[in-house]
N, C-alpha and C. Protein backbone atom coordinates (compact mmCIF):
# COMPACT_ATOMS: atom_id res chain seq x y z
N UNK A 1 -85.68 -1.94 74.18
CA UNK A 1 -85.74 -3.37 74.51
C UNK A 1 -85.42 -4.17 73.26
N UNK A 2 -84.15 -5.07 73.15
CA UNK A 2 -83.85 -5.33 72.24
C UNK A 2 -84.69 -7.24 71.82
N UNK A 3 -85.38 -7.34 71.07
CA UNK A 3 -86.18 -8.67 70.97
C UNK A 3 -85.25 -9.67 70.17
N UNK A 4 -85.91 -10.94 70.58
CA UNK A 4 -84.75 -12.28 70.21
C UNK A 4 -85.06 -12.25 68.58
N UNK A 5 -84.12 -12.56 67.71
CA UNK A 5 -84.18 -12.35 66.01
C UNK A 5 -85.24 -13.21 66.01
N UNK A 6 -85.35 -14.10 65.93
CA UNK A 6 -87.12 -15.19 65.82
C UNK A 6 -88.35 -14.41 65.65
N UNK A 7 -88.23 -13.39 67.23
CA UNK A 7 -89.49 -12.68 67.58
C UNK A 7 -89.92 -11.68 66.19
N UNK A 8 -88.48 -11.21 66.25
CA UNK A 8 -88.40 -9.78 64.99
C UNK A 8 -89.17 -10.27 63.52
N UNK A 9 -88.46 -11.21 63.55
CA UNK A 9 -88.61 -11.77 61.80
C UNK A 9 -90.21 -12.39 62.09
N UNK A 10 -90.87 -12.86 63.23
CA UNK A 10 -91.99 -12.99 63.44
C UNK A 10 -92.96 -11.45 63.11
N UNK A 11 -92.77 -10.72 63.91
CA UNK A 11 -93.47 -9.46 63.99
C UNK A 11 -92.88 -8.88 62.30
N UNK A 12 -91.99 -9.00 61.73
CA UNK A 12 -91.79 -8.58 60.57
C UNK A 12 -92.59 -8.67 59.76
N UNK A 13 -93.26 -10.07 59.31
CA UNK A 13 -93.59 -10.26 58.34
C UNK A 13 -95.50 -10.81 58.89
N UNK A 14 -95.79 -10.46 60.02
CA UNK A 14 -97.24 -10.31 60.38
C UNK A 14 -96.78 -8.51 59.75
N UNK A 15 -95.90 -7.52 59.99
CA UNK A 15 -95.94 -6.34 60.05
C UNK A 15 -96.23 -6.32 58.06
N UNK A 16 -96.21 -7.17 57.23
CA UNK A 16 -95.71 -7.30 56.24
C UNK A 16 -96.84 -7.80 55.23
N UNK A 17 -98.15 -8.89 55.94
CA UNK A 17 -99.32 -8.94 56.27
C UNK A 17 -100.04 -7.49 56.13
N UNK A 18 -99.91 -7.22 57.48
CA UNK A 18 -100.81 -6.05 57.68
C UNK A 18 -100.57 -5.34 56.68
N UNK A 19 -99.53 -5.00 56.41
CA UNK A 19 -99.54 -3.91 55.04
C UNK A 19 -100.33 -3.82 54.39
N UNK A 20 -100.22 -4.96 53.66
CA UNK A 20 -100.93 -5.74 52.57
C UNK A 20 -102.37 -5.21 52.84
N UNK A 21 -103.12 -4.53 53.45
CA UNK A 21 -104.25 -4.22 53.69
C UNK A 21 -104.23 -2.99 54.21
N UNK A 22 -103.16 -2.25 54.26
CA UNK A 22 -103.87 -0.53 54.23
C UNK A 22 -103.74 -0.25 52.56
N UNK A 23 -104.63 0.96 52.61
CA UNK A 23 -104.65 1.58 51.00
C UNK A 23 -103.62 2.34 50.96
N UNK A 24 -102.48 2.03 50.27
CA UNK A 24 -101.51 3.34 50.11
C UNK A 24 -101.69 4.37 49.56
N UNK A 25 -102.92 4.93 49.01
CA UNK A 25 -103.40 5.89 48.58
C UNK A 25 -103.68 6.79 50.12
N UNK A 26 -104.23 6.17 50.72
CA UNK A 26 -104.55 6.66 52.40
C UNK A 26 -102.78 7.30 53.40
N UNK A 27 -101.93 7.04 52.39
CA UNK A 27 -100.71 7.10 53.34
C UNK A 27 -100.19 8.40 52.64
N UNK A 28 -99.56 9.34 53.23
CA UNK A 28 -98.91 10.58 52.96
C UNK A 28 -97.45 10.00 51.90
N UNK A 29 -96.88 10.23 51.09
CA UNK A 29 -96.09 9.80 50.22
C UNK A 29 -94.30 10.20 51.02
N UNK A 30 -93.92 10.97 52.10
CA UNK A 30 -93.10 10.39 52.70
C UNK A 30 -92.97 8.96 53.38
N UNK A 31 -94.17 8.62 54.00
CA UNK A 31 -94.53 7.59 55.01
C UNK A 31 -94.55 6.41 53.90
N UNK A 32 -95.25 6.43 52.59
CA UNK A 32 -94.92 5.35 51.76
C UNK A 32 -93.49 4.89 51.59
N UNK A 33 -92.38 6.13 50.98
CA UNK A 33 -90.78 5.78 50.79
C UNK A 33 -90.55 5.31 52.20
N UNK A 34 -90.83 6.01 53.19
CA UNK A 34 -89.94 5.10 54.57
C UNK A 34 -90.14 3.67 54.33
N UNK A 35 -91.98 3.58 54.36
CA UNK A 35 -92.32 2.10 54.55
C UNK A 35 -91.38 1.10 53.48
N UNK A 36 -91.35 1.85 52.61
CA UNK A 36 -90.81 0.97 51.04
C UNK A 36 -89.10 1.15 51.41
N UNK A 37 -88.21 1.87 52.15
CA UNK A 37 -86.78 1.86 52.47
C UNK A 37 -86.55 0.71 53.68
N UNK A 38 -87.72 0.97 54.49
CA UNK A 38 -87.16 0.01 55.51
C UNK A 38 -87.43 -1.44 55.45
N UNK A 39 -88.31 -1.43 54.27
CA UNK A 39 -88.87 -3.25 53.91
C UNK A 39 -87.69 -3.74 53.26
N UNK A 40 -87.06 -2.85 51.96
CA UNK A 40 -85.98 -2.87 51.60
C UNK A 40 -84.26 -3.29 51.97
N UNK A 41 -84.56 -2.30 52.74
CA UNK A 41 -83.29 -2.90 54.01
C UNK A 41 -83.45 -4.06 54.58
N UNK A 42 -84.69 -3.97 54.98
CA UNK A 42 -84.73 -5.45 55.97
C UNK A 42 -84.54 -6.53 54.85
N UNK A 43 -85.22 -6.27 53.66
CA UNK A 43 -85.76 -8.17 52.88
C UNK A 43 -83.76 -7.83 51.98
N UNK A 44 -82.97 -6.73 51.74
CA UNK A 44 -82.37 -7.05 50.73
C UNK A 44 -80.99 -6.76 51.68
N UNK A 45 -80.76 -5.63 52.50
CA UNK A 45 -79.67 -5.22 52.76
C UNK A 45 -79.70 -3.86 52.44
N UNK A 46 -78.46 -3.16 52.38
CA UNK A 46 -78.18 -2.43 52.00
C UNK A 46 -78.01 -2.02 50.34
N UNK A 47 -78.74 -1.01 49.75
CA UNK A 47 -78.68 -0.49 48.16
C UNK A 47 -76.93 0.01 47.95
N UNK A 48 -76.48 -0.80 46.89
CA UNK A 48 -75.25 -0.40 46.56
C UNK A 48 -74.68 1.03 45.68
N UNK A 49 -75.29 0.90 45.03
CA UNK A 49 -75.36 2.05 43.74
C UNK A 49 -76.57 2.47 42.71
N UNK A 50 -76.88 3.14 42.17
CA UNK A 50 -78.25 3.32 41.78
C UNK A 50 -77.27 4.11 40.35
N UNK A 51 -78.24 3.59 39.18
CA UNK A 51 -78.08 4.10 38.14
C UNK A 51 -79.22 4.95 37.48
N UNK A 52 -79.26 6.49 37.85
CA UNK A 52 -80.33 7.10 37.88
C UNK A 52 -81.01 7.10 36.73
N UNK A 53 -79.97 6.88 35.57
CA UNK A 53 -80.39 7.23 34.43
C UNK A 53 -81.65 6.38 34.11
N UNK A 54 -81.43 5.42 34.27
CA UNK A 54 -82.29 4.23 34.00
C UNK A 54 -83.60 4.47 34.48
N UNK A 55 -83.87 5.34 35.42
CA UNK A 55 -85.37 4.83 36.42
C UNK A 55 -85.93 6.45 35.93
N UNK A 56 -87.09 6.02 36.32
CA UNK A 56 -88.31 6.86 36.61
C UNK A 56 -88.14 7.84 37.49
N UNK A 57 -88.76 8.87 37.84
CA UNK A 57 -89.07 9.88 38.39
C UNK A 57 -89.38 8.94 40.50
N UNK A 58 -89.97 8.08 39.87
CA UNK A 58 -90.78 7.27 41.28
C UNK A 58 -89.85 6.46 41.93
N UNK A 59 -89.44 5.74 40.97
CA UNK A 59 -87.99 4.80 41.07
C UNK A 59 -87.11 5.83 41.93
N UNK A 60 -87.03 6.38 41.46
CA UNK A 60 -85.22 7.54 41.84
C UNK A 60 -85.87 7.95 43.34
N UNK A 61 -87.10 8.31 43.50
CA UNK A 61 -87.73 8.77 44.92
C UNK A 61 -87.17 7.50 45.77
N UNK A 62 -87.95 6.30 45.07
CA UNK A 62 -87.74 5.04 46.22
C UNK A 62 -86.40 4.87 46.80
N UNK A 63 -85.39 4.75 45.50
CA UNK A 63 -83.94 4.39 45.91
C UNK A 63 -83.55 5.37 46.49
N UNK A 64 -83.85 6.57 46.41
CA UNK A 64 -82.69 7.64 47.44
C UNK A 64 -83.21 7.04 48.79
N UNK A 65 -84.66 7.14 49.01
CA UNK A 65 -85.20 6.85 50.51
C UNK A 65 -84.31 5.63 50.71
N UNK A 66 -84.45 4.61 50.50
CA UNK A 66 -83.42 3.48 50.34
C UNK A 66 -82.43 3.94 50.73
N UNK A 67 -81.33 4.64 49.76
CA UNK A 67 -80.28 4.83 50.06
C UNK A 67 -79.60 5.68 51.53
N UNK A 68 -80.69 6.48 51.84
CA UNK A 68 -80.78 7.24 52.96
C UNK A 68 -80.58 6.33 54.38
N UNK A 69 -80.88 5.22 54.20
CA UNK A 69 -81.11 4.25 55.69
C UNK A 69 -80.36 3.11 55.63
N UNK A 70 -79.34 3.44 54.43
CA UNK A 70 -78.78 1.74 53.96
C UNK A 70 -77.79 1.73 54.90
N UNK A 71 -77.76 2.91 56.31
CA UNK A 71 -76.34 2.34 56.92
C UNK A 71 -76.91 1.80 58.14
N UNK A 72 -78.33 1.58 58.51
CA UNK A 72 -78.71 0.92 59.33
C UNK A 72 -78.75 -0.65 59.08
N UNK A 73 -78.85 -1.68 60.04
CA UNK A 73 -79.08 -2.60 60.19
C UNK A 73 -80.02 -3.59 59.38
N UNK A 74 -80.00 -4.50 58.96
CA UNK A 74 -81.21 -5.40 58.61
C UNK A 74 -81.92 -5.79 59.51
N UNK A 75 -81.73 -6.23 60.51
CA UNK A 75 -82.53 -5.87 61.94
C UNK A 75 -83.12 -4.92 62.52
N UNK A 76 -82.38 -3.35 61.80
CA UNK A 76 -83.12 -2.25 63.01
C UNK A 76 -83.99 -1.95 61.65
N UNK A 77 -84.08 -2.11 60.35
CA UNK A 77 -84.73 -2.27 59.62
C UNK A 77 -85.55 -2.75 59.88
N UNK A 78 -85.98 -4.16 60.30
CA UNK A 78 -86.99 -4.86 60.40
C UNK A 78 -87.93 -3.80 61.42
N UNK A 79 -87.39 -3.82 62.88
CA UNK A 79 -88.18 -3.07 63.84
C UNK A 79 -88.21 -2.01 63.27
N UNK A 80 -88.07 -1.09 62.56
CA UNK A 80 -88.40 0.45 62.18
C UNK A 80 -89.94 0.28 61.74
N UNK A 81 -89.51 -1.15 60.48
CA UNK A 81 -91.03 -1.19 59.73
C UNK A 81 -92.08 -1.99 60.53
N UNK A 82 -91.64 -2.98 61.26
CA UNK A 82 -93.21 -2.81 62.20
C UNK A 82 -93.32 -1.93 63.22
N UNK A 83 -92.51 -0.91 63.45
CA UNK A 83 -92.67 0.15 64.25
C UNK A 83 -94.07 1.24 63.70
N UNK A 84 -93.54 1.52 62.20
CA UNK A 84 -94.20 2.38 61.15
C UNK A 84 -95.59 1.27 60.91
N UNK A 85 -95.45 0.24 60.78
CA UNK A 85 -96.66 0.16 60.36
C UNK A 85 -97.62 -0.38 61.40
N UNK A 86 -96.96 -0.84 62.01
CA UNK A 86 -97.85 -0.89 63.95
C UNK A 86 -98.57 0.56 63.37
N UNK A 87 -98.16 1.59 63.80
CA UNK A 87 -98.28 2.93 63.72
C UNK A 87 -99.68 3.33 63.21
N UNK A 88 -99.20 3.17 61.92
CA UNK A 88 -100.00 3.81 60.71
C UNK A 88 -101.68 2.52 60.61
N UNK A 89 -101.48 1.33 61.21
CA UNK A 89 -102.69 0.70 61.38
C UNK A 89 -103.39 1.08 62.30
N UNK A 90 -103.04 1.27 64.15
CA UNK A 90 -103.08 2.16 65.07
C UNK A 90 -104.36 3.08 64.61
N UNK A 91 -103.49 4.04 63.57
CA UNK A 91 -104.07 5.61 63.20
C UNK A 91 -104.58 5.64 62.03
N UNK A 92 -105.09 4.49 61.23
CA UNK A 92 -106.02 4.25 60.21
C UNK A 92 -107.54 3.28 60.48
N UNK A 93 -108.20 3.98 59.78
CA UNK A 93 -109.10 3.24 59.61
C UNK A 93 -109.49 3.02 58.66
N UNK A 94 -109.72 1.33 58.36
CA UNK A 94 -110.14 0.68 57.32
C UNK A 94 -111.24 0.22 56.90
């Protein structure tokens, strides 16, 4: 069911909210890079090039996840991440 862009960017950034209040310590460290690729996509676009040299061990994790989803949408971006974090609030307790 595809929702009107208003609704999305609504539910986006309540989805964006909620975050803001689980412990990411509580989240399995794949489920963190998704959360952190698809916020990415949605707030920037697509990652162009990454200069590995430069980053961290953590960094280089984030941007590949990033880079992994940069051929999706900024829109299906948006719904992925309140998909995931609908989800992960759902199946946490705080």
């Amino acid at each position: 069911v595809k929702m009107p862009e208003k609704d999305l960017d609504t539910q986006f950034q309540k989805a964006i909210e909620l975050a803001q209040t689980i412990p990411q310590s509580s989240l399995p460290q794949d489920v963190q890079l998704r959360c952190y690729a698809y916020y990415k996509q949605a707030t920037f676009g697509s990652l162009g090039s990454v200069n590995y040299s430069n980053l961290d061990v953590r960094d280089a994790f984030k941007n590949n996840a990033w880079l992994q989803i940069s051929t999706i949408s900024i829109n299906e971006a948006k719904r992925r991440y309140v998909e995931i974090i609908n989800e992960i609030s759902n199946n946490t307790i705080l």
